[in-house]
Protein backbone atom coordinates (compact mmCIF):
# COMPACT_ATOMS: atom_id res chain seq x y z
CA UNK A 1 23.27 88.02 -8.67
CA UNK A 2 25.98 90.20 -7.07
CA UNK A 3 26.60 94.06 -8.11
CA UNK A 4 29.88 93.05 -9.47
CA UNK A 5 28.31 89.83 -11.57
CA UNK A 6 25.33 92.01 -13.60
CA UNK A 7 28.26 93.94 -15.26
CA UNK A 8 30.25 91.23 -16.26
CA UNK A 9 27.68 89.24 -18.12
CA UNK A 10 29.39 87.87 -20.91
CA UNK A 11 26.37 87.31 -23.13
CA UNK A 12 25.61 90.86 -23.23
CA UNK A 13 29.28 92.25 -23.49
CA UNK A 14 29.25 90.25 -26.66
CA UNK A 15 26.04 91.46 -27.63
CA UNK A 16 27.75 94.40 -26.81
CA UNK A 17 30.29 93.75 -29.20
CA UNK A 18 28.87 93.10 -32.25
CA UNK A 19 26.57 96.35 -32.29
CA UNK A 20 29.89 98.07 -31.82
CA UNK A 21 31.81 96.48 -34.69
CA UNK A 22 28.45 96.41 -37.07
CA UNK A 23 28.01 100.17 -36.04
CA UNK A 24 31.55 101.52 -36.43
CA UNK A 25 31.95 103.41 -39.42
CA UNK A 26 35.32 105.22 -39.41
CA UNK A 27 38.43 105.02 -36.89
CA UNK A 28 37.38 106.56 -33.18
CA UNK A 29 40.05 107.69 -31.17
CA UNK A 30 38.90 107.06 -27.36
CA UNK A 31 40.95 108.43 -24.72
CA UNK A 32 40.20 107.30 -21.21
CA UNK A 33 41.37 109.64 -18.82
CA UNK A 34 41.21 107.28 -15.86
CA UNK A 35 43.83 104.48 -15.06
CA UNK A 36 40.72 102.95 -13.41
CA UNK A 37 39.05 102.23 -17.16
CA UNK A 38 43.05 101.17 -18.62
CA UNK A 39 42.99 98.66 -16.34
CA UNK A 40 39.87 97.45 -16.85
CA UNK A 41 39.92 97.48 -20.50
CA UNK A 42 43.04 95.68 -20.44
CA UNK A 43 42.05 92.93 -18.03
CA UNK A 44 39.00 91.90 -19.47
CA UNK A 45 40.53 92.07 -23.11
CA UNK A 46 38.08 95.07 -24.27
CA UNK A 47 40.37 95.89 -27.41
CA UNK A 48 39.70 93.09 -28.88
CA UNK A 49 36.02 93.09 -28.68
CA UNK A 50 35.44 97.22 -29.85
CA UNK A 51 36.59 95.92 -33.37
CA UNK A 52 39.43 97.52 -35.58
CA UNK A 53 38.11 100.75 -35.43
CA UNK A 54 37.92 101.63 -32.32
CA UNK A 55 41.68 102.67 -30.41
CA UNK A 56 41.65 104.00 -26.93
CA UNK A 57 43.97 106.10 -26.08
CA UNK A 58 45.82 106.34 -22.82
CA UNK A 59 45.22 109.83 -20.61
CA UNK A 60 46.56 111.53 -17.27
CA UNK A 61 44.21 110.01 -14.98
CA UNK A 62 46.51 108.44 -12.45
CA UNK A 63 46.98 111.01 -9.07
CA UNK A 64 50.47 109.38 -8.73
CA UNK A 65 51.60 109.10 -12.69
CA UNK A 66 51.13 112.71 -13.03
CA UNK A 67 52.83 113.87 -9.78
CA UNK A 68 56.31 116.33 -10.90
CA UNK A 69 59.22 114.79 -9.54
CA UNK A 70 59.32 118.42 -7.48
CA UNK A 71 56.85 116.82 -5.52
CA UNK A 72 58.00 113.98 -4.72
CA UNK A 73 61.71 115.32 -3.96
CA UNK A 74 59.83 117.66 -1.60
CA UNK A 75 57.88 114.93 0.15
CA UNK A 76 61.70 113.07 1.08
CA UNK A 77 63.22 116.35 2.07
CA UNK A 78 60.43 116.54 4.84
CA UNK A 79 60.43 112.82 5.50
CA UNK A 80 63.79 113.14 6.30
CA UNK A 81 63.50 115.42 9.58
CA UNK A 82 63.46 113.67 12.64
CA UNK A 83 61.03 115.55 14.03
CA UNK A 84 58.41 114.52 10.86
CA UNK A 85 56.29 111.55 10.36
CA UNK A 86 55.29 111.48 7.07
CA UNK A 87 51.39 109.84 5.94
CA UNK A 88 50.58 109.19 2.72
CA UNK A 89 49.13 106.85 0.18
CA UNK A 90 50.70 103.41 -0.49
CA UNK A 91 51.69 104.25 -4.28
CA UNK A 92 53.54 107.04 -3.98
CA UNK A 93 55.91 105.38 -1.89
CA UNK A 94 57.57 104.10 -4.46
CA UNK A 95 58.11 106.49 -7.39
CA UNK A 96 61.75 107.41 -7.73
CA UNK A 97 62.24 110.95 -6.79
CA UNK A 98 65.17 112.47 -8.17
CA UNK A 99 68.01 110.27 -6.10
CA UNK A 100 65.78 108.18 -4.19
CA UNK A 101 62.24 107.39 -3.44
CA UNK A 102 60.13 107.56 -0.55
CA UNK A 103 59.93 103.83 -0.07
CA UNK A 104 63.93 103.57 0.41
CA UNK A 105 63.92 106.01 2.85
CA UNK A 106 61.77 103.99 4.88
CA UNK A 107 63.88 101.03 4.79
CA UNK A 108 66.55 103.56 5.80
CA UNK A 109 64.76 104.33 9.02
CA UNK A 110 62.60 107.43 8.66
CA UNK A 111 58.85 107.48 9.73
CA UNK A 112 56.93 107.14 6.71
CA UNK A 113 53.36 105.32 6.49
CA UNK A 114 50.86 104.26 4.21
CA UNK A 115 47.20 104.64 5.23
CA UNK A 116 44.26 102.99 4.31
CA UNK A 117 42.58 106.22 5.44
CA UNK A 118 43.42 110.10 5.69
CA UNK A 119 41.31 109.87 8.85
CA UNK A 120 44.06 107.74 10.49
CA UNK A 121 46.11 111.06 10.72
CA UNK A 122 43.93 112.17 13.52
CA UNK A 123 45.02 109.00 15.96
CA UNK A 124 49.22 109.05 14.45
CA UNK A 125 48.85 112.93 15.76
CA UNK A 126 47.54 112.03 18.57
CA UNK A 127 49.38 109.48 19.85
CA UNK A 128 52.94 110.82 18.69
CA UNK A 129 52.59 114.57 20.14
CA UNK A 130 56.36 115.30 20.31
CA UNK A 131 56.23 115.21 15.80
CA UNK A 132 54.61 117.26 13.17
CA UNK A 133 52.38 114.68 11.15
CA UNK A 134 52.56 115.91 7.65
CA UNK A 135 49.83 114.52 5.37
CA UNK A 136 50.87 114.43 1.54
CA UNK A 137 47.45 114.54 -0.19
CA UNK A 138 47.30 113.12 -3.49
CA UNK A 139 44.37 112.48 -5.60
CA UNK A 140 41.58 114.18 -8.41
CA UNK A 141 38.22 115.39 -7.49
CA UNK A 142 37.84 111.50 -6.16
CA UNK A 143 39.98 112.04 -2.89
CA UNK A 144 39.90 115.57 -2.63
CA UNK A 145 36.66 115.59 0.21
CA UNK A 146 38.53 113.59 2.80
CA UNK A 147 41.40 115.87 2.99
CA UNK A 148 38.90 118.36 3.64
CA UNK A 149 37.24 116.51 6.07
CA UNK A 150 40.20 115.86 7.83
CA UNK A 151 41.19 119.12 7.71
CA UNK A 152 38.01 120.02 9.44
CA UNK A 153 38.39 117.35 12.15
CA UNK A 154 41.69 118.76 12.52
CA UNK A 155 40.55 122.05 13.34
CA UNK A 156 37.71 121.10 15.11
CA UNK A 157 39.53 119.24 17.72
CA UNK A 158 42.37 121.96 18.14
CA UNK A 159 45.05 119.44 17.10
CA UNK A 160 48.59 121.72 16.86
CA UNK A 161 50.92 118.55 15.35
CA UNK A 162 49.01 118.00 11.83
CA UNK A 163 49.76 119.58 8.82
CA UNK A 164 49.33 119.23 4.79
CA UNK A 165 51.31 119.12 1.71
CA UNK A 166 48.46 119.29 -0.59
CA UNK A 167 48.73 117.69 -4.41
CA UNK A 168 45.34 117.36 -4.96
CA UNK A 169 44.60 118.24 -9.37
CA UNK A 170 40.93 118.42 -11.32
CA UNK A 171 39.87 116.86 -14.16
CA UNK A 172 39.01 119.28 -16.81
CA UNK A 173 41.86 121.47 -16.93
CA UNK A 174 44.25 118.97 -17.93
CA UNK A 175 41.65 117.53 -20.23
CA UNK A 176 41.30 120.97 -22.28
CA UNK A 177 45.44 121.36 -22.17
CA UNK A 178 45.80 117.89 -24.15
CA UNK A 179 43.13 119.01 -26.83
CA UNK A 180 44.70 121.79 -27.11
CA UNK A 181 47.75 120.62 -28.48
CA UNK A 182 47.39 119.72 -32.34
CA UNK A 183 49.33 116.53 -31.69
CA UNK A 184 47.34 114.44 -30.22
CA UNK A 185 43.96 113.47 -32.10
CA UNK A 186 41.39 112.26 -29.81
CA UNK A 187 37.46 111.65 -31.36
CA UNK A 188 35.57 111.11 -27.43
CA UNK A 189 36.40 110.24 -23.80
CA UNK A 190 35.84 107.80 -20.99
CA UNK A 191 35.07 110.30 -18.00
CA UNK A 192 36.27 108.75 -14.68
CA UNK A 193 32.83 107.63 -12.90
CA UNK A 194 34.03 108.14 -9.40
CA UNK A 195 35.55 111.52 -9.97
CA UNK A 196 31.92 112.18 -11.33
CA UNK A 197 30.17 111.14 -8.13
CA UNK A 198 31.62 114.18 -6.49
CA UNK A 199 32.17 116.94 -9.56
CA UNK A 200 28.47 115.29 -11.66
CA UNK A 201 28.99 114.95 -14.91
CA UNK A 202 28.31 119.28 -15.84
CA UNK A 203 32.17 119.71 -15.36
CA UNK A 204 32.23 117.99 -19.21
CA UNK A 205 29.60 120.17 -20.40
CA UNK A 206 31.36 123.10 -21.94
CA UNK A 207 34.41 120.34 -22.73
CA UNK A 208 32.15 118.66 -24.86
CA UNK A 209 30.56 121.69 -26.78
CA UNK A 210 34.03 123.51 -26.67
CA UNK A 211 35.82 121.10 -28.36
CA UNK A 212 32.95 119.37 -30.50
CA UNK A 213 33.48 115.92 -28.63
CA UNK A 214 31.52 113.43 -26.96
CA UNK A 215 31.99 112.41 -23.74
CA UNK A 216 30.90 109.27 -21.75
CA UNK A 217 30.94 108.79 -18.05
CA UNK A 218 31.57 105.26 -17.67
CA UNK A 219 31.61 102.77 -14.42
CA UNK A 220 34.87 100.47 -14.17
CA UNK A 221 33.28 97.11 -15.23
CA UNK A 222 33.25 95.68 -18.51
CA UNK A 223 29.59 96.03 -19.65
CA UNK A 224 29.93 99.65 -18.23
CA UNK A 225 32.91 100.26 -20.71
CA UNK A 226 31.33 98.55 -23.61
CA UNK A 227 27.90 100.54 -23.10
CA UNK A 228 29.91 103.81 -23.46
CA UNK A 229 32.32 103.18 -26.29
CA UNK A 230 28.66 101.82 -28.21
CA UNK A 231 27.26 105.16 -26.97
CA UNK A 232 30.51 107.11 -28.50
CA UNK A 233 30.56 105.58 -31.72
CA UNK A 234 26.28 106.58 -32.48
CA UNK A 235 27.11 109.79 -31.35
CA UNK A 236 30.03 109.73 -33.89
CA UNK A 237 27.75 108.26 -36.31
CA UNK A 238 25.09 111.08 -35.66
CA UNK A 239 27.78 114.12 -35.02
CA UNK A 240 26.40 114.74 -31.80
CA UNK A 241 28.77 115.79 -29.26
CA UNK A 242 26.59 115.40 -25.72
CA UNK A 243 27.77 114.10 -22.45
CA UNK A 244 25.81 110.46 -21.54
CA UNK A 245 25.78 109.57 -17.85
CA UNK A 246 26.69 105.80 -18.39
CA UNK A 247 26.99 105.68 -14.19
CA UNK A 248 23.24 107.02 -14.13
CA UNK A 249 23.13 104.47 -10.84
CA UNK A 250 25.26 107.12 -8.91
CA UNK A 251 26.33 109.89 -10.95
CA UNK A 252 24.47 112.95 -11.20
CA UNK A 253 24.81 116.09 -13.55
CA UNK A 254 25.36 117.85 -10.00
CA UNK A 255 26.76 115.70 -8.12
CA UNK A 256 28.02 115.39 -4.31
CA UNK A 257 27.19 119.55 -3.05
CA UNK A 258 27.70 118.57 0.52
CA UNK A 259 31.69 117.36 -1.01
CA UNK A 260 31.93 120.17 -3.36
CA UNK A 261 31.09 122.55 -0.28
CA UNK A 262 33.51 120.89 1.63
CA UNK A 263 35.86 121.63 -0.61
CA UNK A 264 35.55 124.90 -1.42
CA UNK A 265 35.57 125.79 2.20
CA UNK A 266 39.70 124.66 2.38
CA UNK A 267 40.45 124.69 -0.58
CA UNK A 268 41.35 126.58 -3.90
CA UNK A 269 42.28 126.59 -7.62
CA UNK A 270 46.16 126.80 -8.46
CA UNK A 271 48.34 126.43 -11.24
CA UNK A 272 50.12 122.80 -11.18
CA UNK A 273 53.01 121.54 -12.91
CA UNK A 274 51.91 118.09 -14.05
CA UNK A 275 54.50 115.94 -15.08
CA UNK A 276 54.54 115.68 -18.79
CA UNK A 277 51.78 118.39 -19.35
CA UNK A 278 53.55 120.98 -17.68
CA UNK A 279 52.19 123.59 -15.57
CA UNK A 280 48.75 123.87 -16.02
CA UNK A 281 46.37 127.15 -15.12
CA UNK A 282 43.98 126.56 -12.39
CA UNK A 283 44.46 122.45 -12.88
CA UNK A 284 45.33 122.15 -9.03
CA UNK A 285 43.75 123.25 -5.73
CA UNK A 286 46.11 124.86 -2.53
CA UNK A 287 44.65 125.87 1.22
CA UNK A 288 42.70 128.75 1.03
CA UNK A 289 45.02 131.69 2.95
CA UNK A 290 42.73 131.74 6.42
CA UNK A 291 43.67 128.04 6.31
CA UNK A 292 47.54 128.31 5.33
CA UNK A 293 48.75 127.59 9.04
CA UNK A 294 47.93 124.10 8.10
CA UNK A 295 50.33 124.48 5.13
CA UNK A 296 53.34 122.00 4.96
CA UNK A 297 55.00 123.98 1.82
CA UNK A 298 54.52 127.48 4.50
CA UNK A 299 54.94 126.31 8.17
CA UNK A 300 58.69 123.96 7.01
CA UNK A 301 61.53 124.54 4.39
CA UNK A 302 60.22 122.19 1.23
CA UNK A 303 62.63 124.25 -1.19
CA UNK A 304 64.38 121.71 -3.70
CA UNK A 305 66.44 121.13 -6.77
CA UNK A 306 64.96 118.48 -9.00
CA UNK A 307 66.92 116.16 -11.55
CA UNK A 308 65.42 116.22 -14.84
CA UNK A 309 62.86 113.11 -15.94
CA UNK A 310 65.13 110.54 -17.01
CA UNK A 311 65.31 110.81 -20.97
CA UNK A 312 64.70 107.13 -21.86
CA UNK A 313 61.22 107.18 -19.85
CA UNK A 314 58.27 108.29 -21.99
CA UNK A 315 55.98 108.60 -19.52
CA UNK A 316 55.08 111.93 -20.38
CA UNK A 317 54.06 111.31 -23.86
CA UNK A 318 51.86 108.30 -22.68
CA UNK A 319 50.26 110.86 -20.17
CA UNK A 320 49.65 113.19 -22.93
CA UNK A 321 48.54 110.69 -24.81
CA UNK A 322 51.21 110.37 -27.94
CA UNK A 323 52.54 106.86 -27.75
CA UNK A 324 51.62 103.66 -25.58
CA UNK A 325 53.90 101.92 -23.00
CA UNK A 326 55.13 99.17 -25.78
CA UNK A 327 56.57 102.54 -27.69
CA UNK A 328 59.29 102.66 -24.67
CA UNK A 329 62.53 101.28 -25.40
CA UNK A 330 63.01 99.94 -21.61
CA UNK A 331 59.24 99.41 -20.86
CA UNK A 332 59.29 95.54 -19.53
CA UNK A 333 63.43 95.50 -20.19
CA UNK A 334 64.78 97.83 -17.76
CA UNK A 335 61.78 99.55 -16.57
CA UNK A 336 59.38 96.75 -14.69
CA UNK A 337 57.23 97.21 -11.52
CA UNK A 338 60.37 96.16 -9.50
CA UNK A 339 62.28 98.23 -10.79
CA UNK A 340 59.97 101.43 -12.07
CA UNK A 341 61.79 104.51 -14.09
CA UNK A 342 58.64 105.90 -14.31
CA UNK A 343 55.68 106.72 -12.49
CA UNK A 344 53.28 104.89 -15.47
CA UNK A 345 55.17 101.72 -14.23
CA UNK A 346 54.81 102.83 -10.44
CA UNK A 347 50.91 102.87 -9.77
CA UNK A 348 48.41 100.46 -9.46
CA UNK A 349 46.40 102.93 -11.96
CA UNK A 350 49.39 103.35 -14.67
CA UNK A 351 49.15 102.66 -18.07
CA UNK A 352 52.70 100.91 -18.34
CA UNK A 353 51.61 98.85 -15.33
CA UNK A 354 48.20 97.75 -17.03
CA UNK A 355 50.09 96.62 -20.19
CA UNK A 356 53.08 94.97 -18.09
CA UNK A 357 50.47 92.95 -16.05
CA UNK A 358 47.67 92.21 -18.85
CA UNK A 359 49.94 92.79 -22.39
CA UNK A 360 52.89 91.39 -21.71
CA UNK A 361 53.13 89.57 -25.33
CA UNK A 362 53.42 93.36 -26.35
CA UNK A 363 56.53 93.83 -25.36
């Protein structure tokens, strides 16, 4: 038996199954607020064992899907100085900024690379001493530690080349901005398990008693998934509204306090403009001011003028959770993961992506 094999045993995601269809009394609107659990419940076909009355709902998850196109315009500006190698995370090379993406200016010659590891900024600075290594750090709670930790590293070895453009958002804040708005009717929620490992699952606490909904923190597998949604719909039945630690294996309601320290020692809250949310209060996290030397956005110019989102992409109201990919008129036409509009189509994690890979008869 392999860690990956216990939770996808068929027999009991069908046993699964049934006590979720035999228990489901009413429609239960499930968003999942990680890409991670899209994918997942896409690939293994989890929609059509929940049963009728269960619809999950698609939610802003994805560190790359969310980024403003700001962001990303600011990320080529500084890519584009000779005197700038630029690290950063494989997806974002390739979401379109507003006249050209990160990816294409690579093929045009500038020093841009992906990295399996934030740590690998230490050796690139290293070895390239004559060029300011800019790190853009992407990411939720999940990532957020090893920008830290290289921070410290960077500071701890006195090395004067590396900076940061820091991107790095929370979970909750965006999650009380969508049920705030009237619009969008959502019953319970998939909590991202990973982001949980770090946060523990007490950041959903007041979310849950706030808003009178139940939340689930759910691993990535199947029979992780199906144990939550069967967990949501009793607490439905019952009109409980508590937070169950699916991921009881390696979440707890604490969590990592050796990360969260970490964090809080570089790092702190800041409003973030997340793209189609808009800016949210205290939703992102900037250097702390005794750190801000190692600022990107201070130390070069990163001032820009942004297009507008292009109006037939909807990626926005999929983020906020309003429509599904198949509601786009050029999702799987002229928007595909060759040729991405929008950032939903862009990342491995994307909802448009998910359904393009797994759904295709959707479109």
């Amino acid at each position: 038996m392999t860690l990956i094999n216990e939770f996808r045993d068929k027999d009991l995601i069908l046993a699964l199954s049934e006590l979720i269809k035999r228990e489901s009394v009413k429609p239960l609107n499930i968003m999942e607020i990680c890409g991670g659990h899209t994918h997942s419940i896409m690939k293994f076909g989890l929609t059509g064992l929940v049963g009728e009355k269960i619809n999950f709902i698609h939610g802003p998850g994805c560190p790359v899907c969310i980024m403003p196109k700001s962001r990303i315009d600011e990320a080529i500006k500084l890519a584009s100085r000779d005197d700038v190698i630029l690290c950063t995370l494989a997806d974002m090379l390739r979401v379109p900024g507003s006249n050209t993406s990160l990816q294409k200016l690579r093929a045009e010659g500038a020093d841009i690379r992906a990295l399996y590891s934030p740590l690998d900024c230490i050796r690139i600075a290293q070895e390239n001493l004559s060029k300011n290594i800019i790190f853009f750090a992407i990411g939720f709670e999940t990532t957020t530690p090893m920008t830290a930790s290289l921070m410290q590293k960077k500071v701890e070895m006195g090395i004067k080349n590396l900076f940061f453009h820091i991107n790095h958002v929370t979970v909750p804040a965006p999650v009380r901005a969508i049920m705030d708005d009237e619009s969008v009717k959502i019953d319970a929620f998939l909590g991202p398990s990973h982001v949980s490992v770090i946060t523990g699952y007490e950041i959903y606490e007041d979310i849950a008693k706030d808003y009178k909904r139940p939340i689930a923190v759910s691993g990535f597998e199947p029979l992780d998934i199906m144990d939550s949604v069967l967990n949501l719909v009793r607490q439905q039945n019952a009109g409980t509204h508590e937070v169950y630690n699916e991921y009881a294996r390696v979440v707890s309601r604490s969590g990592n306090l050796k990360a969260k320290e970490l964090i809080g020692r570089y790092f702190e809250p800041c409003d973030f403009n997340w793209r189609g949310l808009g800016v949210i209060k205290d939703s992102g996290m900037k250097i702390r001011q005794e750190f801000s030397y190692l600022d990107a956005r201070i130390k070069f110019d990163c001032e820009v003028n942004s297009k507008a989102e292009s109006k037939a992409c909807i990626c926005g109201e999929i983020l906020r959770g309003r429509a599904k990919p198949y509601d786009c008129k050029i999702f799987g036409k002229a928007c595909t993961p060759k040729n991405p509009i929008g950032s939903c189509m862009v990342s491995s994690e994307g909802a448009c992506a998910a359904y393009f890979k797994y759904a295709k008869e959707a479109i």
